[in-house]
PDB file of N, CA and C in Angstrom:
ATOM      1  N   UNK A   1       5.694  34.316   7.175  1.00  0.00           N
ATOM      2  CA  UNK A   1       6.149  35.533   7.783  1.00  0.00           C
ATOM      3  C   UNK A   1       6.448  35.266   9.259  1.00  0.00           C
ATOM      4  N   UNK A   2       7.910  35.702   9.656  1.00  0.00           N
ATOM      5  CA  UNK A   2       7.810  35.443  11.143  1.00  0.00           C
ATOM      6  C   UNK A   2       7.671  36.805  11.774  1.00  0.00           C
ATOM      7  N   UNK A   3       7.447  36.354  13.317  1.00  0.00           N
ATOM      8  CA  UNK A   3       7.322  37.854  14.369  1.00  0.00           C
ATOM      9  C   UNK A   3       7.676  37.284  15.791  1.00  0.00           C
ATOM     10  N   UNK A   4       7.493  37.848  16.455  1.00  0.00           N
ATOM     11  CA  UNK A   4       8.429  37.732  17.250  1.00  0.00           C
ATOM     12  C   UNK A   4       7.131  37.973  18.639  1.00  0.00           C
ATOM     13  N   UNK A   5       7.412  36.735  19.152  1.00  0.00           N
ATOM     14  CA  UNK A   5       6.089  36.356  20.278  1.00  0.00           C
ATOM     15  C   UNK A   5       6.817  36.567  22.086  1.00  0.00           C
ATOM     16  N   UNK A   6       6.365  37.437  22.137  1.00  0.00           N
ATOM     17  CA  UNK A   6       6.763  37.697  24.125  1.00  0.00           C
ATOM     18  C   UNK A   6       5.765  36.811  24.909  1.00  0.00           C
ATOM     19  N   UNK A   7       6.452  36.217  26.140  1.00  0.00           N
ATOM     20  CA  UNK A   7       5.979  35.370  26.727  1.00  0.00           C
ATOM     21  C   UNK A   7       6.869  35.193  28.074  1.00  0.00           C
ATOM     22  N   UNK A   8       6.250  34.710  28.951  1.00  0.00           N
ATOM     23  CA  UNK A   8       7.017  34.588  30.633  1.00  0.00           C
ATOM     24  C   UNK A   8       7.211  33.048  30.149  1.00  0.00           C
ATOM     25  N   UNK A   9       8.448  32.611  30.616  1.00  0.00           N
ATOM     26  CA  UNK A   9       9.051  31.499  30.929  1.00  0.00           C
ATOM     27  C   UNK A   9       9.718  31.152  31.713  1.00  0.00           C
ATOM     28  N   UNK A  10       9.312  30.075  32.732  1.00  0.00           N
ATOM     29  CA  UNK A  10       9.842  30.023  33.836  1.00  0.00           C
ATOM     30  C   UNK A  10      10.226  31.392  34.445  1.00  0.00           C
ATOM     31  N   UNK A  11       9.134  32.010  34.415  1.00  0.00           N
ATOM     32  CA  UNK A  11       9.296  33.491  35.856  1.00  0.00           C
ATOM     33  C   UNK A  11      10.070  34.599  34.854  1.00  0.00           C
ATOM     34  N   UNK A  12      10.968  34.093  33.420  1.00  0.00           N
ATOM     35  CA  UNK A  12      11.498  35.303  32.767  1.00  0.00           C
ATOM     36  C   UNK A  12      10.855  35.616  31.206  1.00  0.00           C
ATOM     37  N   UNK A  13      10.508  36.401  31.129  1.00  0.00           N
ATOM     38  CA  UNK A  13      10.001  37.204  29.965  1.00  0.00           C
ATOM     39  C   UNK A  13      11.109  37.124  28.963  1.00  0.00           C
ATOM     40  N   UNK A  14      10.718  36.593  28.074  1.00  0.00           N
ATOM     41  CA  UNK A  14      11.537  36.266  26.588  1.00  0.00           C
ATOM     42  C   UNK A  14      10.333  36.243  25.315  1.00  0.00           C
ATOM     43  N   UNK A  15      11.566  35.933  24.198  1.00  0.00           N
ATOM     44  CA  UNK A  15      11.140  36.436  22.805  1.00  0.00           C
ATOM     45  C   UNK A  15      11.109  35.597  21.883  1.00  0.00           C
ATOM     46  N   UNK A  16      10.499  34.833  21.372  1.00  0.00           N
ATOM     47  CA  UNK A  16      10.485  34.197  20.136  1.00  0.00           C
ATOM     48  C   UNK A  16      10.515  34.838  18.896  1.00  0.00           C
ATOM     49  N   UNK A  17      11.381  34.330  18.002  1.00  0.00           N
ATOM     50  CA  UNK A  17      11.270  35.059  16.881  1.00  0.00           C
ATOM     51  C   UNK A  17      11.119  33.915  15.714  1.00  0.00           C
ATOM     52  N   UNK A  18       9.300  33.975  15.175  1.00  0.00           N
ATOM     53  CA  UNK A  18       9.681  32.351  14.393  1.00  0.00           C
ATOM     54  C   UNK A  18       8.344  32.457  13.711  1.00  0.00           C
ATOM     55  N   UNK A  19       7.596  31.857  12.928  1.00  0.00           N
ATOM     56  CA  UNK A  19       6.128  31.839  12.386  1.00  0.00           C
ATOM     57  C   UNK A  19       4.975  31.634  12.938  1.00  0.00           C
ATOM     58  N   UNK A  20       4.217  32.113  13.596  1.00  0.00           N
ATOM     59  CA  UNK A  20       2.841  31.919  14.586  1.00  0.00           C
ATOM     60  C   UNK A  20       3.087  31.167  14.938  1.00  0.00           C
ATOM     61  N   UNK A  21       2.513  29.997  13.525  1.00  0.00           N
ATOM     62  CA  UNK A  21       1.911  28.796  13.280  1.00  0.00           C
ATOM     63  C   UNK A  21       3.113  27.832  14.194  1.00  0.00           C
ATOM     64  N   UNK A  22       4.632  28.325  14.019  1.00  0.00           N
ATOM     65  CA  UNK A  22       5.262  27.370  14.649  1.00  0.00           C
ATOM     66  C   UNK A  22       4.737  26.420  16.043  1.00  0.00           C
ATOM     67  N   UNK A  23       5.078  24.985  16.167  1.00  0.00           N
ATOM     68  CA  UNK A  23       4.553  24.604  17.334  1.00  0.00           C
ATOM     69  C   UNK A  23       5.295  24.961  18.896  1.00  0.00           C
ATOM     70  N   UNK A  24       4.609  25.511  19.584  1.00  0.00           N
ATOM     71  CA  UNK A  24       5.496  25.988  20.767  1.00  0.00           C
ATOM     72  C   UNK A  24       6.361  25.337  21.243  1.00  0.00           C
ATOM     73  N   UNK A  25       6.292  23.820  20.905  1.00  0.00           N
ATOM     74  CA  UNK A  25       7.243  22.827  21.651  1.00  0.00           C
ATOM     75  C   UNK A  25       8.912  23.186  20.777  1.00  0.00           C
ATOM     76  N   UNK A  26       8.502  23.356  19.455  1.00  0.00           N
ATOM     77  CA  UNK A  26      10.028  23.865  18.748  1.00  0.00           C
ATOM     78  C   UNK A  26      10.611  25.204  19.176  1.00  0.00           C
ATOM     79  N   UNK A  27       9.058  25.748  18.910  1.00  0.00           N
ATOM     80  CA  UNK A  27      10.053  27.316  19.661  1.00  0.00           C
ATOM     81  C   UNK A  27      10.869  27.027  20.772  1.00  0.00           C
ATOM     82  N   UNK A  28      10.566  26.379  21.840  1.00  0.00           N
ATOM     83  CA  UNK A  28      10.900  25.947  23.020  1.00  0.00           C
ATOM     84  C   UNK A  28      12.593  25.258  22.892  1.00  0.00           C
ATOM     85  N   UNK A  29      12.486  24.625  22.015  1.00  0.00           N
ATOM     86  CA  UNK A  29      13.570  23.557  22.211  1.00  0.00           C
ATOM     87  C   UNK A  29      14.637  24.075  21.108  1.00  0.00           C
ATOM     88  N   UNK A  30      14.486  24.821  19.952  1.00  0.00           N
ATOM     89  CA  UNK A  30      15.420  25.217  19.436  1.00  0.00           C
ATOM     90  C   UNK A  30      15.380  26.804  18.443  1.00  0.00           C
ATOM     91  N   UNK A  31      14.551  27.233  19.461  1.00  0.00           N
ATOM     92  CA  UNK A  31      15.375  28.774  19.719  1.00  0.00           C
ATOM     93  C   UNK A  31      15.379  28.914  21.013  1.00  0.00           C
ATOM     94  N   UNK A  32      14.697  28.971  22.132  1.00  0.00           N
ATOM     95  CA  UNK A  32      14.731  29.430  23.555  1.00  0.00           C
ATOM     96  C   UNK A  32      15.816  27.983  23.996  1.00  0.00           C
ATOM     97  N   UNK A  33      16.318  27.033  23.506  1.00  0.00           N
ATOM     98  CA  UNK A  33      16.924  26.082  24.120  1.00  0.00           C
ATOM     99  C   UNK A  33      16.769  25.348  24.921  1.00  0.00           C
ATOM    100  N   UNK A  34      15.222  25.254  25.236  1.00  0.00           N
ATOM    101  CA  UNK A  34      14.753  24.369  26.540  1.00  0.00           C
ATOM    102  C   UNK A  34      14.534  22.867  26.287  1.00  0.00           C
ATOM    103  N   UNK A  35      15.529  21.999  26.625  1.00  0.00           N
ATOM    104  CA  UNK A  35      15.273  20.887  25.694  1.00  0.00           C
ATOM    105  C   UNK A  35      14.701  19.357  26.683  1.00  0.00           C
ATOM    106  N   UNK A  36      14.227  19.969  28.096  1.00  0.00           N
ATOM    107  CA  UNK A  36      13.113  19.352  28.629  1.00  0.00           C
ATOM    108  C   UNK A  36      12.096  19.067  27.976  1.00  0.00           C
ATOM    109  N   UNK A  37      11.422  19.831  27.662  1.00  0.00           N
ATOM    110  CA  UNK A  37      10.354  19.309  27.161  1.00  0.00           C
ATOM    111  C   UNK A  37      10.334  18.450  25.285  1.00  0.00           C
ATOM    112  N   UNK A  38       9.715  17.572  25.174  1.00  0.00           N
ATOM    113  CA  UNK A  38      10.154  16.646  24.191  1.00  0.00           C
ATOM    114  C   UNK A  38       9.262  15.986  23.030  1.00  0.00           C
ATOM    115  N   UNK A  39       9.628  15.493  22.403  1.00  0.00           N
ATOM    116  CA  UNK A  39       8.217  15.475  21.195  1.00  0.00           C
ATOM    117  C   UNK A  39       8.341  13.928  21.483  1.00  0.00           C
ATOM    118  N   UNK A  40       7.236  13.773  21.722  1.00  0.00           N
ATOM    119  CA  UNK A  40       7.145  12.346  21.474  1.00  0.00           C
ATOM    120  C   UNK A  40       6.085  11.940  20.217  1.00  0.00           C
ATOM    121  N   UNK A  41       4.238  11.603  20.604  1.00  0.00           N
ATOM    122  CA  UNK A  41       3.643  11.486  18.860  1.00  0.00           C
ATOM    123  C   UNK A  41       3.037  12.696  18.207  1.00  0.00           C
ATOM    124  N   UNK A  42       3.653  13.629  18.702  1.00  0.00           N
ATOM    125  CA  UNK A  42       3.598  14.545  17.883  1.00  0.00           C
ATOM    126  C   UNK A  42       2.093  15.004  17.632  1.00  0.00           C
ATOM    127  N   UNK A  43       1.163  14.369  18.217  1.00  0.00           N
ATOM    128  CA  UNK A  43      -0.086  14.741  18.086  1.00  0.00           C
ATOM    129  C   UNK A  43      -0.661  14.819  19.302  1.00  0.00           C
ATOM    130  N   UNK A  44      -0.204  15.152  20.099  1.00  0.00           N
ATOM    131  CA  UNK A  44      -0.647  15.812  21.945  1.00  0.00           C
ATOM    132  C   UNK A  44      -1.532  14.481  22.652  1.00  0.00           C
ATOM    133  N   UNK A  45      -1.199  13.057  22.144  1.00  0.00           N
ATOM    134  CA  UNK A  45      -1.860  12.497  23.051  1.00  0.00           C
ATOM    135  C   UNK A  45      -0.777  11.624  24.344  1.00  0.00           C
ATOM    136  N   UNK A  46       0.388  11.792  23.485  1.00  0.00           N
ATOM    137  CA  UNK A  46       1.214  10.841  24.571  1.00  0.00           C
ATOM    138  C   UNK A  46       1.961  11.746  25.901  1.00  0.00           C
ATOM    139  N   UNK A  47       1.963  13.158  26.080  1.00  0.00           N
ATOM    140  CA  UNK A  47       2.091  14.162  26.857  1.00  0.00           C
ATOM    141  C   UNK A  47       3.821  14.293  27.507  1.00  0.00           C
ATOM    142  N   UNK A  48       4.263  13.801  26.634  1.00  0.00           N
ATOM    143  CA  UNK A  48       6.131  14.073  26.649  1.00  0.00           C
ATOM    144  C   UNK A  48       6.655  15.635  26.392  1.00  0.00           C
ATOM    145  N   UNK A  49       5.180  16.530  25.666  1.00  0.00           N
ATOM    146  CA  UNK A  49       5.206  17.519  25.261  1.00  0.00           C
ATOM    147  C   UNK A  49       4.647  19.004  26.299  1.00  0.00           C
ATOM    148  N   UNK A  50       4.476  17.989  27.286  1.00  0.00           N
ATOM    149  CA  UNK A  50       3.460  18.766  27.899  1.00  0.00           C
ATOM    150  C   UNK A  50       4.380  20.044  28.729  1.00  0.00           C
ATOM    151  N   UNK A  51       3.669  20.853  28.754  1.00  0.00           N
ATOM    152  CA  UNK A  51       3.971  22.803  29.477  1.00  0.00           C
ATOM    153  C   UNK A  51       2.680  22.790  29.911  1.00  0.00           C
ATOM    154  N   UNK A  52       3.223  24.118  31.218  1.00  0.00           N
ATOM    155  CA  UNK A  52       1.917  24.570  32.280  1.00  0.00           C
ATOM    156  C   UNK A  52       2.193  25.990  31.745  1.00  0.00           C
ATOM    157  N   UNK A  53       0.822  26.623  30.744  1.00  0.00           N
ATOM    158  CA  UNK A  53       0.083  27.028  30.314  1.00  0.00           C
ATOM    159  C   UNK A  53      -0.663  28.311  31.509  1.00  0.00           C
ATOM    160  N   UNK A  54      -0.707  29.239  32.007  1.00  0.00           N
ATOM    161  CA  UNK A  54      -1.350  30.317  32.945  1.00  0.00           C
ATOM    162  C   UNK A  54      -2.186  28.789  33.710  1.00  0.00           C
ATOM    163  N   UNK A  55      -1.227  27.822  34.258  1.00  0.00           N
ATOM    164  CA  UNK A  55      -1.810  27.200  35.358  1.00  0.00           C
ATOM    165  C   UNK A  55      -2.491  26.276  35.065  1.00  0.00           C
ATOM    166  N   UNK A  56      -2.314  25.673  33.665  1.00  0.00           N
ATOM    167  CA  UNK A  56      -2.939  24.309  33.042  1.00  0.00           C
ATOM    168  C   UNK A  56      -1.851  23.393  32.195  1.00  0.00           C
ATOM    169  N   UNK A  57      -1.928  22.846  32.474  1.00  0.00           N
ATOM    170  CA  UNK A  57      -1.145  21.741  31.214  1.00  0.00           C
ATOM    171  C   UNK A  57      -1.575  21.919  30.303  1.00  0.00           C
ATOM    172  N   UNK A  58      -1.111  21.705  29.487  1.00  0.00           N
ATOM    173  CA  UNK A  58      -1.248  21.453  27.760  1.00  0.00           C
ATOM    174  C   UNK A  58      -0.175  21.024  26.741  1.00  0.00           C
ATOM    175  N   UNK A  59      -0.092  20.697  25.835  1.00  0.00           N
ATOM    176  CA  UNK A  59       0.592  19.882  24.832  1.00  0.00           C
ATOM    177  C   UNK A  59       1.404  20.637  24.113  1.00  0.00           C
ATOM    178  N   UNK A  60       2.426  20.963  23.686  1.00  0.00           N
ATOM    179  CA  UNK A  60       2.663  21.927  23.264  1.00  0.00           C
ATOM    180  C   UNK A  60       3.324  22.135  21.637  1.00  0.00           C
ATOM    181  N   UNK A  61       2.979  20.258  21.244  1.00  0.00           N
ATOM    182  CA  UNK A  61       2.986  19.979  20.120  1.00  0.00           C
ATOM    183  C   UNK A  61       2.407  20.746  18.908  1.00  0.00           C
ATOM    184  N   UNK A  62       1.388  20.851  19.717  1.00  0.00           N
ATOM    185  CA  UNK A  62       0.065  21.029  19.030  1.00  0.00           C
ATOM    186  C   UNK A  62      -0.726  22.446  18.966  1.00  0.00           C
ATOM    187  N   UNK A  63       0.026  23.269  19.923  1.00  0.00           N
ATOM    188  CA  UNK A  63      -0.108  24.339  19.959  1.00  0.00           C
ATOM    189  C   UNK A  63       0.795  25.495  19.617  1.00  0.00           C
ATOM    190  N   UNK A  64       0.343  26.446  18.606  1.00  0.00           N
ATOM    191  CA  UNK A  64       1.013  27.441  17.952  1.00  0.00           C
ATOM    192  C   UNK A  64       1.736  28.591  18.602  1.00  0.00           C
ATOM    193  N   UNK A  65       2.584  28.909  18.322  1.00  0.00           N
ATOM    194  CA  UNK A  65       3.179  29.859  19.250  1.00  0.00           C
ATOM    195  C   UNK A  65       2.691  31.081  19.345  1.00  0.00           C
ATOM    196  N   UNK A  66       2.076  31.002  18.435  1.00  0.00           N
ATOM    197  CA  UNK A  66       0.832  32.962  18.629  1.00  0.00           C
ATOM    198  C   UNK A  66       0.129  32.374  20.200  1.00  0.00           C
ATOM    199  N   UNK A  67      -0.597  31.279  20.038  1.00  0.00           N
ATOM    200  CA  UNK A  67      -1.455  31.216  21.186  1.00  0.00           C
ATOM    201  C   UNK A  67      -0.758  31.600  22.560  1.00  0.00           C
ATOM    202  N   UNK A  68       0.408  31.485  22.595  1.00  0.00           N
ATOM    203  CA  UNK A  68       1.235  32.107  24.147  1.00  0.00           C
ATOM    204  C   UNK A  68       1.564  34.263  24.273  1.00  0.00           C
ATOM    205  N   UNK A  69       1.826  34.523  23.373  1.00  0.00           N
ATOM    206  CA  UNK A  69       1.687  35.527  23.474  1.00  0.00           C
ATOM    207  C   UNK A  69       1.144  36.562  24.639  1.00  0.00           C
ATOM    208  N   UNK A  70       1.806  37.050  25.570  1.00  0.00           N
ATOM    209  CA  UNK A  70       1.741  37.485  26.752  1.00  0.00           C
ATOM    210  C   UNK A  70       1.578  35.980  28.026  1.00  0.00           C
ATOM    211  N   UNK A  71       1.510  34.912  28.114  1.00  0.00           N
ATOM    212  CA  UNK A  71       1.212  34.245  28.662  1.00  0.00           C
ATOM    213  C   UNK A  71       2.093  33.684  29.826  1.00  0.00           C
ATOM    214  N   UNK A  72       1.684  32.660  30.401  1.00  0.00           N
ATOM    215  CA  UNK A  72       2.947  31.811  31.597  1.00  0.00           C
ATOM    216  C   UNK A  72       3.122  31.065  31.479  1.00  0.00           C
ATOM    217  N   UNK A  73       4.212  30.687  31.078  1.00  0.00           N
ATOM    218  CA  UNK A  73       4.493  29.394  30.491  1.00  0.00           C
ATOM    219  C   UNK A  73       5.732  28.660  31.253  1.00  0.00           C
ATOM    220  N   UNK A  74       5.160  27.395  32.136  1.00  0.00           N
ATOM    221  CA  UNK A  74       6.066  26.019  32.644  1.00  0.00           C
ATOM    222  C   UNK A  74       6.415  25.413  32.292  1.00  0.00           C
ATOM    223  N   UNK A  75       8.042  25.067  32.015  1.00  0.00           N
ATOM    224  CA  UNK A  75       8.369  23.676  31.402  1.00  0.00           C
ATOM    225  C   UNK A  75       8.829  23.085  32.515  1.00  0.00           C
ATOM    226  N   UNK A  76       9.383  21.813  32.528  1.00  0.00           N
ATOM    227  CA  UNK A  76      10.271  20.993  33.179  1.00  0.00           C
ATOM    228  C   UNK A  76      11.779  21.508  33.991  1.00  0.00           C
ATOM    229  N   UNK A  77      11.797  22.348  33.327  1.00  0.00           N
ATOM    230  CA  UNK A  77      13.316  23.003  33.750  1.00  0.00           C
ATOM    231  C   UNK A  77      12.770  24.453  34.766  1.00  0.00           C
ATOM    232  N   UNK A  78      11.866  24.630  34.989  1.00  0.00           N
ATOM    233  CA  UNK A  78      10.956  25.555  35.922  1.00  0.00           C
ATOM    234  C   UNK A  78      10.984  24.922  37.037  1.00  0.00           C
ATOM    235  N   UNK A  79      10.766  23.600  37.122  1.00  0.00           N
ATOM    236  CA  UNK A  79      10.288  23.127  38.371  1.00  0.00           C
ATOM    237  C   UNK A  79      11.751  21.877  38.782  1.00  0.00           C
ATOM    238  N   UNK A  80      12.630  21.930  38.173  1.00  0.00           N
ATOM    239  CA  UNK A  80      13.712  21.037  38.598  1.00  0.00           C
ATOM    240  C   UNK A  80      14.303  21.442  39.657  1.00  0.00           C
ATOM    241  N   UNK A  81      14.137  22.332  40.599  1.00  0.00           N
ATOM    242  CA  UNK A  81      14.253  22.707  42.019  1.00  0.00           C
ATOM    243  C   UNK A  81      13.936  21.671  42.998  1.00  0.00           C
ATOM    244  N   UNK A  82      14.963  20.775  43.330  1.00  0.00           N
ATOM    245  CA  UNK A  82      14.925  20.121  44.521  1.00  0.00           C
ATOM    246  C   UNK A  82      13.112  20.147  45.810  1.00  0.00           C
ATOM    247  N   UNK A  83      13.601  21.065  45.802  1.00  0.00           N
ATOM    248  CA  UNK A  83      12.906  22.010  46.996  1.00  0.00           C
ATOM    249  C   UNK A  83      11.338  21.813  46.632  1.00  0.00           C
ATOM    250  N   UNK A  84      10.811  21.684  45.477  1.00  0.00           N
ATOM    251  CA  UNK A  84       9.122  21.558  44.502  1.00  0.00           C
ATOM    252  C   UNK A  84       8.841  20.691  44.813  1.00  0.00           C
ATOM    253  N   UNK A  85       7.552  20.786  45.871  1.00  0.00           N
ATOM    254  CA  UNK A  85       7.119  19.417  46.284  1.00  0.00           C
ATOM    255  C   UNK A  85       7.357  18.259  45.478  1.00  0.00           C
ATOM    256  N   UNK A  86       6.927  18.796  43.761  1.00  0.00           N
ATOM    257  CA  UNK A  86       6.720  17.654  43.014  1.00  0.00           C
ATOM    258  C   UNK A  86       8.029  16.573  42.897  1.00  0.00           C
ATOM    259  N   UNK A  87       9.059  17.644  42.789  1.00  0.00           N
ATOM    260  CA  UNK A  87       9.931  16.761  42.691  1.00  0.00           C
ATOM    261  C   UNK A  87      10.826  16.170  43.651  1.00  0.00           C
ATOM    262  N   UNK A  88      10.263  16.584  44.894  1.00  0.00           N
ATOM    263  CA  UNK A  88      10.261  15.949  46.385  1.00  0.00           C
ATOM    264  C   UNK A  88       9.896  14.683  46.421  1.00  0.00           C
ATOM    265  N   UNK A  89       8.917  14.558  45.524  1.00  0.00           N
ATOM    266  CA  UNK A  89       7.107  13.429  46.033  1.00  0.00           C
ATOM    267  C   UNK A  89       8.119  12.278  44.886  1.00  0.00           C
ATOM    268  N   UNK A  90       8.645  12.824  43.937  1.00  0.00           N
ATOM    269  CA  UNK A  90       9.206  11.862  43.196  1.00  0.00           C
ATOM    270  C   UNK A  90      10.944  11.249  43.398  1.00  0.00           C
ATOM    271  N   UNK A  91      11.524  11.946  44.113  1.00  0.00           N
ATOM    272  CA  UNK A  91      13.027  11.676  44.734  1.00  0.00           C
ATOM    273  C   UNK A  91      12.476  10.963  46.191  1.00  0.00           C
ATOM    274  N   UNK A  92      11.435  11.136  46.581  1.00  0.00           N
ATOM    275  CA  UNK A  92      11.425  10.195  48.052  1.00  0.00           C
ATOM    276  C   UNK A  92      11.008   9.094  47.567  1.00  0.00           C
ATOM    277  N   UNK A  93      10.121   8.722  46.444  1.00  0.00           N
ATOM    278  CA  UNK A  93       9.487   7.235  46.201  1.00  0.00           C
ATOM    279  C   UNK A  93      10.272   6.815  44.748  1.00  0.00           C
ATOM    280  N   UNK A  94      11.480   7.168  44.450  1.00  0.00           N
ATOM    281  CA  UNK A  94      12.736   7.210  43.545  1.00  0.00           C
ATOM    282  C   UNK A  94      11.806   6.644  42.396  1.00  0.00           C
ATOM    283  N   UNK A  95      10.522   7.685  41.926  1.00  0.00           N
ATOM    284  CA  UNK A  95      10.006   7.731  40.752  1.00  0.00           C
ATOM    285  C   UNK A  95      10.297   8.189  39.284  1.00  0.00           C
ATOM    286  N   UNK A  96      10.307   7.580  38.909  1.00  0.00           N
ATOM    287  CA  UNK A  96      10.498   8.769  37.190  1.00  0.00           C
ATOM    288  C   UNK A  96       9.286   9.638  36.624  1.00  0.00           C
ATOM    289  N   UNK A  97       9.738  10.614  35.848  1.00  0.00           N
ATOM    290  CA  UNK A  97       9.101  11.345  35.744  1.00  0.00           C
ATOM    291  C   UNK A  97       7.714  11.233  35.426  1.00  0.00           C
ATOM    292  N   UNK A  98       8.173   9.975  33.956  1.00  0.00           N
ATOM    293  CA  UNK A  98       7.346   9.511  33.478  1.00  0.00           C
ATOM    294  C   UNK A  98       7.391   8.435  33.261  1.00  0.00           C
ATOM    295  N   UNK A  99       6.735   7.557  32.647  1.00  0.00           N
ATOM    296  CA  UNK A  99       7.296   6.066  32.012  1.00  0.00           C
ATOM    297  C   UNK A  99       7.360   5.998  30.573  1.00  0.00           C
ATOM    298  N   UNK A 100       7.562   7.028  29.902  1.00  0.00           N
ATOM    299  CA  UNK A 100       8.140   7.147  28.303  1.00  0.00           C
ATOM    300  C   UNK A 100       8.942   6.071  27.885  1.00  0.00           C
ATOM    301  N   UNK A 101      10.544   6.534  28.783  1.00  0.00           N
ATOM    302  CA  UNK A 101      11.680   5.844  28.244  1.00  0.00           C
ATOM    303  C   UNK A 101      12.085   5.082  28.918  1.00  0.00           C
ATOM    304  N   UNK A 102      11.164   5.125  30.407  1.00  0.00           N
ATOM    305  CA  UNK A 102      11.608   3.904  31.538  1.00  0.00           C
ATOM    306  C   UNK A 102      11.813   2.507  30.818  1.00  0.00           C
ATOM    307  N   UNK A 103      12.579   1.530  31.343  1.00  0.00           N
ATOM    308  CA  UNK A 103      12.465   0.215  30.657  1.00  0.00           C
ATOM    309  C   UNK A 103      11.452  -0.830  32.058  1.00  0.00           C
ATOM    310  N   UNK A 104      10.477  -2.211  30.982  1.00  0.00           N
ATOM    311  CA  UNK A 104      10.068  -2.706  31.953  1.00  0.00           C
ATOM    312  C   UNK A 104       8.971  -2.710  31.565  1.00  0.00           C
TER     313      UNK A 104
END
């Protein structure tokens, strides 16, 4: 049975419409279209999946989309603003994000 899960994303309030159980990282990537964030083993330890959660990281593989329901939810495409320290701290020391797909 699906229903339809409200949630803040990146600062805007949107709607999922999909099965609880779905994992938030799909809701994410192919109905809301956010295709930052990424599956890598699929079991929340390698963190390619990872969203900021009401101010925590978490995996989002692995987590069901009921569990967001009213919540705040960060992906990658939230914080791709120049201007975010973070991605200040990583354009001055010409870092990658991660070392997933880096080669080397």
């Amino acid at each position: 049975m699906s229903g339809k899960i409200t949630f803040t994303l990146n600062g805007t309030l949107v709607s999922a419409s999909a099965k609880p159980t779905t994992p938030l990282l799909f809701a994410l990537r192919n109905t809301l279209d956010h295709k930052g964030t990424r599956l890598g083993c699929g079991e929340g330890h390698c963190g390619a999946c990872t969203v900021v959660l009401d101010g925590f990281p978490v995996t989002s593989c692995n987590l069901p989309l009921s569990a967001v329901e009213g919540k705040n939810i960060a992906t990658v495409e939230g914080i791709l603003d120049a201007g975010h320290p973070l991605i200040a701290a990583l354009l001055t020391h010409q870092a990658g994000q991660c070392g997933y797909c880096l080669p080397g």
